[in-house]
C-alpha atoms as a PDB file:
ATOM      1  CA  UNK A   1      16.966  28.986  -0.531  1.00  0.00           C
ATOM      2  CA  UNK A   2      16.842  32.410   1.478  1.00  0.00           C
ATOM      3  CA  UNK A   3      13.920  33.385   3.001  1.00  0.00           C
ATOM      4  CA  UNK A   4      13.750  36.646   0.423  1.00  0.00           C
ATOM      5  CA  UNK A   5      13.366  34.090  -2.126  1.00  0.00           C
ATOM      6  CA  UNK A   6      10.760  32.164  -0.461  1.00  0.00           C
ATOM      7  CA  UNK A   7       8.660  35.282  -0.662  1.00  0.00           C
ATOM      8  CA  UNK A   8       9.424  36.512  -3.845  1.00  0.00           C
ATOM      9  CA  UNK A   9       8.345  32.826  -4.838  1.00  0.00           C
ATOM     10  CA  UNK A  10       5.463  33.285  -2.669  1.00  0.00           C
ATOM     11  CA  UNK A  11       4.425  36.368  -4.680  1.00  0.00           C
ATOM     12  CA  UNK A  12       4.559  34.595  -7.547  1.00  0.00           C
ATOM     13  CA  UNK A  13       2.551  31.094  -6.453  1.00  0.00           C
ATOM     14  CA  UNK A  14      -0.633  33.401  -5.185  1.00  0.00           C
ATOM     15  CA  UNK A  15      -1.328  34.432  -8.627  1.00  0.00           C
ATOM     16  CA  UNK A  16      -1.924  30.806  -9.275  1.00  0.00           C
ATOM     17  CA  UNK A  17      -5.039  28.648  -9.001  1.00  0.00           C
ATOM     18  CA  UNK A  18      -4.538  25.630  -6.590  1.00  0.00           C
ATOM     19  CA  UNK A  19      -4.574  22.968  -9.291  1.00  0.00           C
ATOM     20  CA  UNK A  20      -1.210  24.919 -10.954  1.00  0.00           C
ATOM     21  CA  UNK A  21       0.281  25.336  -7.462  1.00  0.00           C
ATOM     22  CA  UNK A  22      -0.161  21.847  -6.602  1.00  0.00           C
ATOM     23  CA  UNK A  23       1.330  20.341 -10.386  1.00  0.00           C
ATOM     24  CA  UNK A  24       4.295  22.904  -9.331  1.00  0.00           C
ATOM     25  CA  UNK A  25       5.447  21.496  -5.965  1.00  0.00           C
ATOM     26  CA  UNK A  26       5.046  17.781  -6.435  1.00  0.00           C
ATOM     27  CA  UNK A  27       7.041  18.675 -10.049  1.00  0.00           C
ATOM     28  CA  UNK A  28       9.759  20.619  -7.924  1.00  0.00           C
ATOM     29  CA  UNK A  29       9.773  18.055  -4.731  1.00  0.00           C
ATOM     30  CA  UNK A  30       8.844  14.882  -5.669  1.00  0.00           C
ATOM     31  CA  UNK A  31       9.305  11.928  -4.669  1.00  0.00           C
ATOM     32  CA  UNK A  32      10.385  13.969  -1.337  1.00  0.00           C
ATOM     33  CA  UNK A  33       6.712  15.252  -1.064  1.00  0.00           C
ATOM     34  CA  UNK A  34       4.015  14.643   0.979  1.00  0.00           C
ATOM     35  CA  UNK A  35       0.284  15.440   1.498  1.00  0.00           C
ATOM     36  CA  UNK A  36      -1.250  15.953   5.409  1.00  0.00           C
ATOM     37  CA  UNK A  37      -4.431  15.713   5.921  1.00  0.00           C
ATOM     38  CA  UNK A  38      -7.153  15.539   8.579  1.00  0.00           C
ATOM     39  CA  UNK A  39      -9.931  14.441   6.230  1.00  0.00           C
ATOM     40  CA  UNK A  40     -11.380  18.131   6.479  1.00  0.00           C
ATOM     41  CA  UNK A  41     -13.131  20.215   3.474  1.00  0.00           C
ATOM     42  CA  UNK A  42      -9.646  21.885   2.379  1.00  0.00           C
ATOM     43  CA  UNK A  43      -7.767  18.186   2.099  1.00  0.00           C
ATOM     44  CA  UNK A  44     -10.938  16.799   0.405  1.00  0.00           C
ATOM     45  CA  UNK A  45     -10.496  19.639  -2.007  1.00  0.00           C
ATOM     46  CA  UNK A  46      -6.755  18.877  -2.404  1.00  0.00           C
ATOM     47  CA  UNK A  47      -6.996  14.880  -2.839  1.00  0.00           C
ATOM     48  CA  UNK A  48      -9.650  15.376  -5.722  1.00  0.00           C
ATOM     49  CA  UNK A  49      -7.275  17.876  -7.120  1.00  0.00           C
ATOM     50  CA  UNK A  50      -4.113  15.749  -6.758  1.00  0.00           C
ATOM     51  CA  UNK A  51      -6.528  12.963  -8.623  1.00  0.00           C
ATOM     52  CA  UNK A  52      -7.929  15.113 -11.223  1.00  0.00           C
ATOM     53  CA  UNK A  53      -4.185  15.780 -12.254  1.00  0.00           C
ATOM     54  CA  UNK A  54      -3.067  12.305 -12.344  1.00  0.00           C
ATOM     55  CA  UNK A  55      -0.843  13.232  -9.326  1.00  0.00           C
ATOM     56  CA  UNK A  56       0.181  10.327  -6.691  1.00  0.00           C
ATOM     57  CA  UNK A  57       2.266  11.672  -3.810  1.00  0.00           C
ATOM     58  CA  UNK A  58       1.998   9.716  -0.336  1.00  0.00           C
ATOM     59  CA  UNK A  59      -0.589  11.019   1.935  1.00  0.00           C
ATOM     60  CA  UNK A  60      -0.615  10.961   5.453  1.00  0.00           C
ATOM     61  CA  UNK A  61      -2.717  11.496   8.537  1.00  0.00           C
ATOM     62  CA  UNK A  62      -2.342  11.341  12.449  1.00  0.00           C
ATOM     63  CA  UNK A  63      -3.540   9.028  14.398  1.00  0.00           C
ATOM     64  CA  UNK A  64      -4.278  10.192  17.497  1.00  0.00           C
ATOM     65  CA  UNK A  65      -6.516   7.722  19.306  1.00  0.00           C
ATOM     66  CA  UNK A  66      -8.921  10.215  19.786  1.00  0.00           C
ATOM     67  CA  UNK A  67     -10.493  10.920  16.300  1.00  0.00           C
ATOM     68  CA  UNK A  68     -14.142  10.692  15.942  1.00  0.00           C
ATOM     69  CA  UNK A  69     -15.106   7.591  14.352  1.00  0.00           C
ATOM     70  CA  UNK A  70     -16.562   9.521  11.489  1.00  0.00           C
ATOM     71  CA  UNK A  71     -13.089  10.458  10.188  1.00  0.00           C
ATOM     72  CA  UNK A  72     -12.172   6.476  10.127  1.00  0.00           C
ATOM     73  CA  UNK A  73     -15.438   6.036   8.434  1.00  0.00           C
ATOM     74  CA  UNK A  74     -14.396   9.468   5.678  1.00  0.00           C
ATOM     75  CA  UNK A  75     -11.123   7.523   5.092  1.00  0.00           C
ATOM     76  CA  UNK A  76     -11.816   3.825   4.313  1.00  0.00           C
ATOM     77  CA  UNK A  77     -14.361   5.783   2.145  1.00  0.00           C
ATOM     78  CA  UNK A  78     -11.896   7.381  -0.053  1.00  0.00           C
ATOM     79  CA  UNK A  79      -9.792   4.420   0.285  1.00  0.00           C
ATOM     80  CA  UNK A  80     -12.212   2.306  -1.476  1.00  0.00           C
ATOM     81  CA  UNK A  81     -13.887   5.218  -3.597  1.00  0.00           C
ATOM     82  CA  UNK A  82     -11.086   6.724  -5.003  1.00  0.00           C
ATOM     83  CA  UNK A  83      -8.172   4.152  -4.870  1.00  0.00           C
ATOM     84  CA  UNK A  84      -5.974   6.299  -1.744  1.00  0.00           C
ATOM     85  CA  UNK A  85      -4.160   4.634   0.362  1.00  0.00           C
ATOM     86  CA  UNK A  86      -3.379   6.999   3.485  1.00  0.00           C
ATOM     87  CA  UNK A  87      -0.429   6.230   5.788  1.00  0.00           C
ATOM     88  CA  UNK A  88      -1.472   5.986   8.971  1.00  0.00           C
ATOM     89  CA  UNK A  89       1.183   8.036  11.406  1.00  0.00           C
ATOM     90  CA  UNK A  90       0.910   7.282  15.203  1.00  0.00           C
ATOM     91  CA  UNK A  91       2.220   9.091  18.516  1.00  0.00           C
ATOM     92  CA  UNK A  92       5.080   6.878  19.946  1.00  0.00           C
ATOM     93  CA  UNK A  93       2.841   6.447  23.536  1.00  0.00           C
ATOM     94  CA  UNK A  94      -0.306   4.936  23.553  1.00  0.00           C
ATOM     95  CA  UNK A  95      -2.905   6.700  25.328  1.00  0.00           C
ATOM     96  CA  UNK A  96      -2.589   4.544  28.200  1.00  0.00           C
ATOM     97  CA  UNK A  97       1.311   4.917  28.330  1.00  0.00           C
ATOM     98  CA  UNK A  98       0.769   8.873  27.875  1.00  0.00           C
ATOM     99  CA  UNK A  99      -1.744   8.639  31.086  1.00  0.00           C
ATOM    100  CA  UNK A 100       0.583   6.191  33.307  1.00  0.00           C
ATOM    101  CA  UNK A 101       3.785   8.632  32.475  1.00  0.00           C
ATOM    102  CA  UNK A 102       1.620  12.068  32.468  1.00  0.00           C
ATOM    103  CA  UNK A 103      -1.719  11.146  34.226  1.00  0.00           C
ATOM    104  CA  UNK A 104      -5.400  11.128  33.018  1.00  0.00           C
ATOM    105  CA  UNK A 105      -6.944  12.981  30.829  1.00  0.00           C
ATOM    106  CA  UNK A 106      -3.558  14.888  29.930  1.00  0.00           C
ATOM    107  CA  UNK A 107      -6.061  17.181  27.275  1.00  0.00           C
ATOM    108  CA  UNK A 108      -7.633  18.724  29.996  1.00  0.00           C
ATOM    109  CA  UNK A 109      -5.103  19.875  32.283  1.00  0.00           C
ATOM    110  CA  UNK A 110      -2.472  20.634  29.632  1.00  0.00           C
ATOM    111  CA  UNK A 111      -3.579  20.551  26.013  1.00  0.00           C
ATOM    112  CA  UNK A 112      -0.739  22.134  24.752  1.00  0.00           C
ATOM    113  CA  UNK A 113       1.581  18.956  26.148  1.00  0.00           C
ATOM    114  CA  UNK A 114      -0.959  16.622  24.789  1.00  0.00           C
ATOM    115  CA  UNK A 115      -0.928  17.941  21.209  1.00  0.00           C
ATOM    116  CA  UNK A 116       2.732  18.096  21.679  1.00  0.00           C
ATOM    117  CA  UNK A 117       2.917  14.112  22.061  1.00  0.00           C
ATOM    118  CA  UNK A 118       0.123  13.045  20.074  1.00  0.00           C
ATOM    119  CA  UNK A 119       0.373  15.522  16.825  1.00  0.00           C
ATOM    120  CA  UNK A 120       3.425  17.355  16.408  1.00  0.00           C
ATOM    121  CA  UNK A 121       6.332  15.101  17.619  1.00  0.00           C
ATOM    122  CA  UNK A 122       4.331  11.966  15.332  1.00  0.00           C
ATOM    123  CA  UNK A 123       4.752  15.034  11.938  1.00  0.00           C
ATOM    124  CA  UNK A 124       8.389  15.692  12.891  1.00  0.00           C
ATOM    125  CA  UNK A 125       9.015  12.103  12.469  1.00  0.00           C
ATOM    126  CA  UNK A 126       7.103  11.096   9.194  1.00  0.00           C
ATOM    127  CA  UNK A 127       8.599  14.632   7.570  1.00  0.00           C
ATOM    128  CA  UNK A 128      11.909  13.476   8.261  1.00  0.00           C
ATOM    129  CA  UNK A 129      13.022  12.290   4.886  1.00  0.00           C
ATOM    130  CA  UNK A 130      10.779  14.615   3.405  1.00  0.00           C
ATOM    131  CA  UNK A 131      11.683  18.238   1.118  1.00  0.00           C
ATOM    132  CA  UNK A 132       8.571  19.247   1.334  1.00  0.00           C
ATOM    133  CA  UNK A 133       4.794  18.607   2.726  1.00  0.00           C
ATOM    134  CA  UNK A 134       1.723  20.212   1.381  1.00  0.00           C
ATOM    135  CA  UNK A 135      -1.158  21.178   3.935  1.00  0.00           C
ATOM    136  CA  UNK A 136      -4.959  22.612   3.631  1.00  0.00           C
ATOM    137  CA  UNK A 137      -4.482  25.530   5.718  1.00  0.00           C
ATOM    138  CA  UNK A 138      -6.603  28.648   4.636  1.00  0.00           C
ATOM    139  CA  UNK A 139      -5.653  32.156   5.491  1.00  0.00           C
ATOM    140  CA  UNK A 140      -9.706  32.619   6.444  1.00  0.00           C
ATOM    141  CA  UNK A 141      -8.868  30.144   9.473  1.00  0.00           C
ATOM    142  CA  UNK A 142      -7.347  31.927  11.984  1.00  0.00           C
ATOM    143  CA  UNK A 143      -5.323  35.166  12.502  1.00  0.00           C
ATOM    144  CA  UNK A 144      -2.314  33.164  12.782  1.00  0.00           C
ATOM    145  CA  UNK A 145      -3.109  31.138   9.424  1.00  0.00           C
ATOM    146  CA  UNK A 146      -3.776  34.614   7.974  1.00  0.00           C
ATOM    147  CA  UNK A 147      -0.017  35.492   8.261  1.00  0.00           C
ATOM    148  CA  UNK A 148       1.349  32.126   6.583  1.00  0.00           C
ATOM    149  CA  UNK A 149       2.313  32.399   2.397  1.00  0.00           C
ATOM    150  CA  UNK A 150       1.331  29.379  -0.056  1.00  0.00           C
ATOM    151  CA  UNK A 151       5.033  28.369   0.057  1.00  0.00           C
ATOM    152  CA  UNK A 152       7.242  29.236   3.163  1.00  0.00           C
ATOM    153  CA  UNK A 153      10.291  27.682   4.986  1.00  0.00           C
ATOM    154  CA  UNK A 154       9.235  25.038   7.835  1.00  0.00           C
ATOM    155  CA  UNK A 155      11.965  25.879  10.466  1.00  0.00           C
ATOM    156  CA  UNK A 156      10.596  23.111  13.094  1.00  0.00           C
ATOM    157  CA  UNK A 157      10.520  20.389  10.455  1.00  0.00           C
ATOM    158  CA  UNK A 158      13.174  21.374   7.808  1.00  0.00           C
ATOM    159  CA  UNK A 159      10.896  21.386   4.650  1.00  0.00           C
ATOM    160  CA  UNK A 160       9.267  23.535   2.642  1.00  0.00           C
ATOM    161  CA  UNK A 161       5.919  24.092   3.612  1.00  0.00           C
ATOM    162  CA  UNK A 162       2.763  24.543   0.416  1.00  0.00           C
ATOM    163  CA  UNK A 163      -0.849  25.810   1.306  1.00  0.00           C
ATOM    164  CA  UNK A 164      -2.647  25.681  -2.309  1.00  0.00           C
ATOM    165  CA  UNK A 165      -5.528  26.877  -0.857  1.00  0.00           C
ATOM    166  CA  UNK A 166      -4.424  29.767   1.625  1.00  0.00           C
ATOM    167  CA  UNK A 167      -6.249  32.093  -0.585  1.00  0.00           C
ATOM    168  CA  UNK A 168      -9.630  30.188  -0.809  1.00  0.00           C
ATOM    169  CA  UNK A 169     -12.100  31.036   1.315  1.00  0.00           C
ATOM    170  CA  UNK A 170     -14.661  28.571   2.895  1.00  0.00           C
ATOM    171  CA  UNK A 171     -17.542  29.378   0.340  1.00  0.00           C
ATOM    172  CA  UNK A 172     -14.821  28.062  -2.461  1.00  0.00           C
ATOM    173  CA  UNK A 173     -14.615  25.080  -0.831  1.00  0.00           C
ATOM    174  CA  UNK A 174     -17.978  24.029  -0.122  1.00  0.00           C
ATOM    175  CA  UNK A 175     -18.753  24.833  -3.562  1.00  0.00           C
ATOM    176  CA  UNK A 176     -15.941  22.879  -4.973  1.00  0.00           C
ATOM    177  CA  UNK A 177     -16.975  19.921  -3.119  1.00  0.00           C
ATOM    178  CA  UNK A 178     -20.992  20.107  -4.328  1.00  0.00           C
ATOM    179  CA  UNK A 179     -19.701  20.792  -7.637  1.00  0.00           C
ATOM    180  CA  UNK A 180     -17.919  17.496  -7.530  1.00  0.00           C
ATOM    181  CA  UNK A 181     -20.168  15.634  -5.207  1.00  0.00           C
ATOM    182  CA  UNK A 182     -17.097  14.680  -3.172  1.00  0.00           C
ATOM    183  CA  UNK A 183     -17.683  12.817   0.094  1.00  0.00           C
ATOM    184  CA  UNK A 184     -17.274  14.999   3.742  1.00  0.00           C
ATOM    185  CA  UNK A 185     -17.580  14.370   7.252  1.00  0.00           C
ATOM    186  CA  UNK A 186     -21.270  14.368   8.317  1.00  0.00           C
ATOM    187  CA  UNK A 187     -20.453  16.272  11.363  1.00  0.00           C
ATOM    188  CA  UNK A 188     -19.515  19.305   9.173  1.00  0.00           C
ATOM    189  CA  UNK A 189     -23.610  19.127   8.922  1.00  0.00           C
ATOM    190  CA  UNK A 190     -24.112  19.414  12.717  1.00  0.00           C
ATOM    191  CA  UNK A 191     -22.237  22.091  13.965  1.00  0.00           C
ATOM    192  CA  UNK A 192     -18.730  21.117  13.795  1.00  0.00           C
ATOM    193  CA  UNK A 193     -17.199  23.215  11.200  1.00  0.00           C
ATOM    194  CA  UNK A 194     -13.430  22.392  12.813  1.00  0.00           C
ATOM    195  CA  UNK A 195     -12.665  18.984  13.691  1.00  0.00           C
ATOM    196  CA  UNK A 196     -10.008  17.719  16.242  1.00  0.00           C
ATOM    197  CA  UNK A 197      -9.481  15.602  19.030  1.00  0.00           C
ATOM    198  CA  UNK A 198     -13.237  14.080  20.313  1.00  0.00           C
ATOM    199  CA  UNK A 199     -11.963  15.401  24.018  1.00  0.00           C
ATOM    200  CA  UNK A 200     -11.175  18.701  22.738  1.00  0.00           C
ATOM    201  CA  UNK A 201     -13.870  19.846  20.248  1.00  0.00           C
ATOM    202  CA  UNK A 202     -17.287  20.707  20.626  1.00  0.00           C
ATOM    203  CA  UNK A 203     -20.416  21.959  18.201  1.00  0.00           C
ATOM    204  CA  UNK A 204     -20.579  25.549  17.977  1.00  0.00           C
ATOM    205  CA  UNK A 205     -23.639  27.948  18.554  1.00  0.00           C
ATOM    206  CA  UNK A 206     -24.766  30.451  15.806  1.00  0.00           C
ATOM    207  CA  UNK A 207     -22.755  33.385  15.980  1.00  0.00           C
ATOM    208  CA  UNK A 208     -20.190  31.534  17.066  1.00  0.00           C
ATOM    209  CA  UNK A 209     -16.668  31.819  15.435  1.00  0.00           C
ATOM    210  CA  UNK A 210     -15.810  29.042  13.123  1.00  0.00           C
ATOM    211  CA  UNK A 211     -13.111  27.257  15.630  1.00  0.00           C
ATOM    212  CA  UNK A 212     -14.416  28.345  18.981  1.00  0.00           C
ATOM    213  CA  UNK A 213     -15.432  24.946  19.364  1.00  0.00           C
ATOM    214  CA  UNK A 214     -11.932  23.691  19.441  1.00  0.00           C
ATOM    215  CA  UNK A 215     -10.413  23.554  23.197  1.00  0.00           C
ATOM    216  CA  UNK A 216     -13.416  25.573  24.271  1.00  0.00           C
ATOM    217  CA  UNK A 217     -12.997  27.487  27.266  1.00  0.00           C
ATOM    218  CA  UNK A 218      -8.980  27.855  26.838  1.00  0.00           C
ATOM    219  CA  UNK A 219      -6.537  30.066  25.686  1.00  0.00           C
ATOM    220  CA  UNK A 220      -5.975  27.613  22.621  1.00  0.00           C
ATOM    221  CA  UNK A 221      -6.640  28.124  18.843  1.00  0.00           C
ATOM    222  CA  UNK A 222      -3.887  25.614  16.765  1.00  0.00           C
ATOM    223  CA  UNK A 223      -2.328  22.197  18.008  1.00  0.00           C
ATOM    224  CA  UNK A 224       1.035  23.338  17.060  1.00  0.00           C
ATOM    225  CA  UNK A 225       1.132  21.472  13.427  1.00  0.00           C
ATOM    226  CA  UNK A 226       0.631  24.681  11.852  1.00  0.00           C
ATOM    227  CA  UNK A 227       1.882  27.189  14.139  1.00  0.00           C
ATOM    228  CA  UNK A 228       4.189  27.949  17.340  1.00  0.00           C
ATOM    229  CA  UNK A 229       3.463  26.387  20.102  1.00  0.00           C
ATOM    230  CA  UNK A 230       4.686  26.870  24.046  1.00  0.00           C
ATOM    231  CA  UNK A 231       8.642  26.869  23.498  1.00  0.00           C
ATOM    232  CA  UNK A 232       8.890  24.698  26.901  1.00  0.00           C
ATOM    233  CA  UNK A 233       7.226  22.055  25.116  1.00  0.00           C
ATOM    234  CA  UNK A 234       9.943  20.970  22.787  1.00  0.00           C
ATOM    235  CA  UNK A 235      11.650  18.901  24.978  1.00  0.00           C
ATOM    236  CA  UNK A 236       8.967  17.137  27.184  1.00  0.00           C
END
């Protein structure tokens, strides 16, 4: 498909609610489609969804070694709630191998490297015998979120690429979740609004911008899942 189409397609998704959006691209891709999610509001939003519908499509998440324990805790939750079984994706080096081949701390004195390794190179490899993967990215995120479509071309990882809820804004999906009295990370409740690493994200102040808790202090807003990251990077 040319990229034209992707956007006349594009054009045509928007108009959609995310439940019709969703039905659409697991009809279209399956069973080469996949779910991502970091156990956030948006992919709560999206597995209740996927549920509602009758919809079972493999979800995934990353497995960094540095999630807050809270996120294991959200997981086995909807594991034994809801019936999910997530597939647990993992970088190929172990935090101690990444420190013995790249030193300590590797977050701190090159994040971009570190999400490299732990996040994007683990996605390349589960997407490989994928079409398609569907991700809880909202245009309301950042300005470089703000520029993605609800169905686009994934040039890094050869699939298509679906955002049901780019056009939701937070507000929708808080209310969606109290509506349905769906489970969420407790830290949402004490000032983390954006999850990530436990090294690399920290509460934010009032006033503050929704993800300037996330590699505070650096010239950083996205791990690279969702956006470009440093071109040097691709071959570590």
């Amino acid at each position: 498909m040319e990229q034209s189409d992707f956007a006349a397609l594009a054009d045509t998704l928007e108009t959609l609610p995310p439940q019709e959006i969703l039905a659409w691209a697991v009809a279209q891709y399956s069973p080469q489609i996949a779910m991502s999610t970091a156990f956030g509001p948006g992919g709560i939003v999206l597995l209740h969804m996927l549920q509602q519908l009758g919809l079972s499509i493999p979800v995934f998440y990353i497995d960094t070694g540095l999630l807050f324990p809270e996120v294991h805790r959200l997981r086995s939750q909807f594991e034994q709630t809801f019936g999910i079984q997530f597939e647990r994706v993992c970088p190929a080096l172990s935090l101690e191998q990444q420190a013995e081949q790249f030193g300590e701390k590797l977050w701190e004195r090159d994040p971009d490297r570190c999400c490299w390794l732990r996040k994007v190179v683990p996605l390349q490899q589960v997407l490989r015998d994928k079409r398609a993967w569907i991700s809880a990215i909202r245009a309301d995120q950042t300005k470089l979120r703000a520029k993605a479509r609800v169905i686009l071309w994934d040039e890094r990882n050869q699939v298509v690429k679906i955002h049901p809820l780019l056009r939701w804004s937070e507000e929708q999906v808080w209310e969606y979740i109290q509506r349905y009295r769906l489970p969420y990370n407790p830290l949402h409740d004490q000032g983390y609004p954006s999850l990530g690493c436990i090294p690399c994200t920290t509460p934010i102040e009032r006033g503050e911008d929704r993800r300037s808790g996330r590699w505070r202090g650096k010239a950083k807003v996205e791990c690279g899942l969702h956006g470009p990251i440093l071109e040097s990077l691709h071959h570590p």
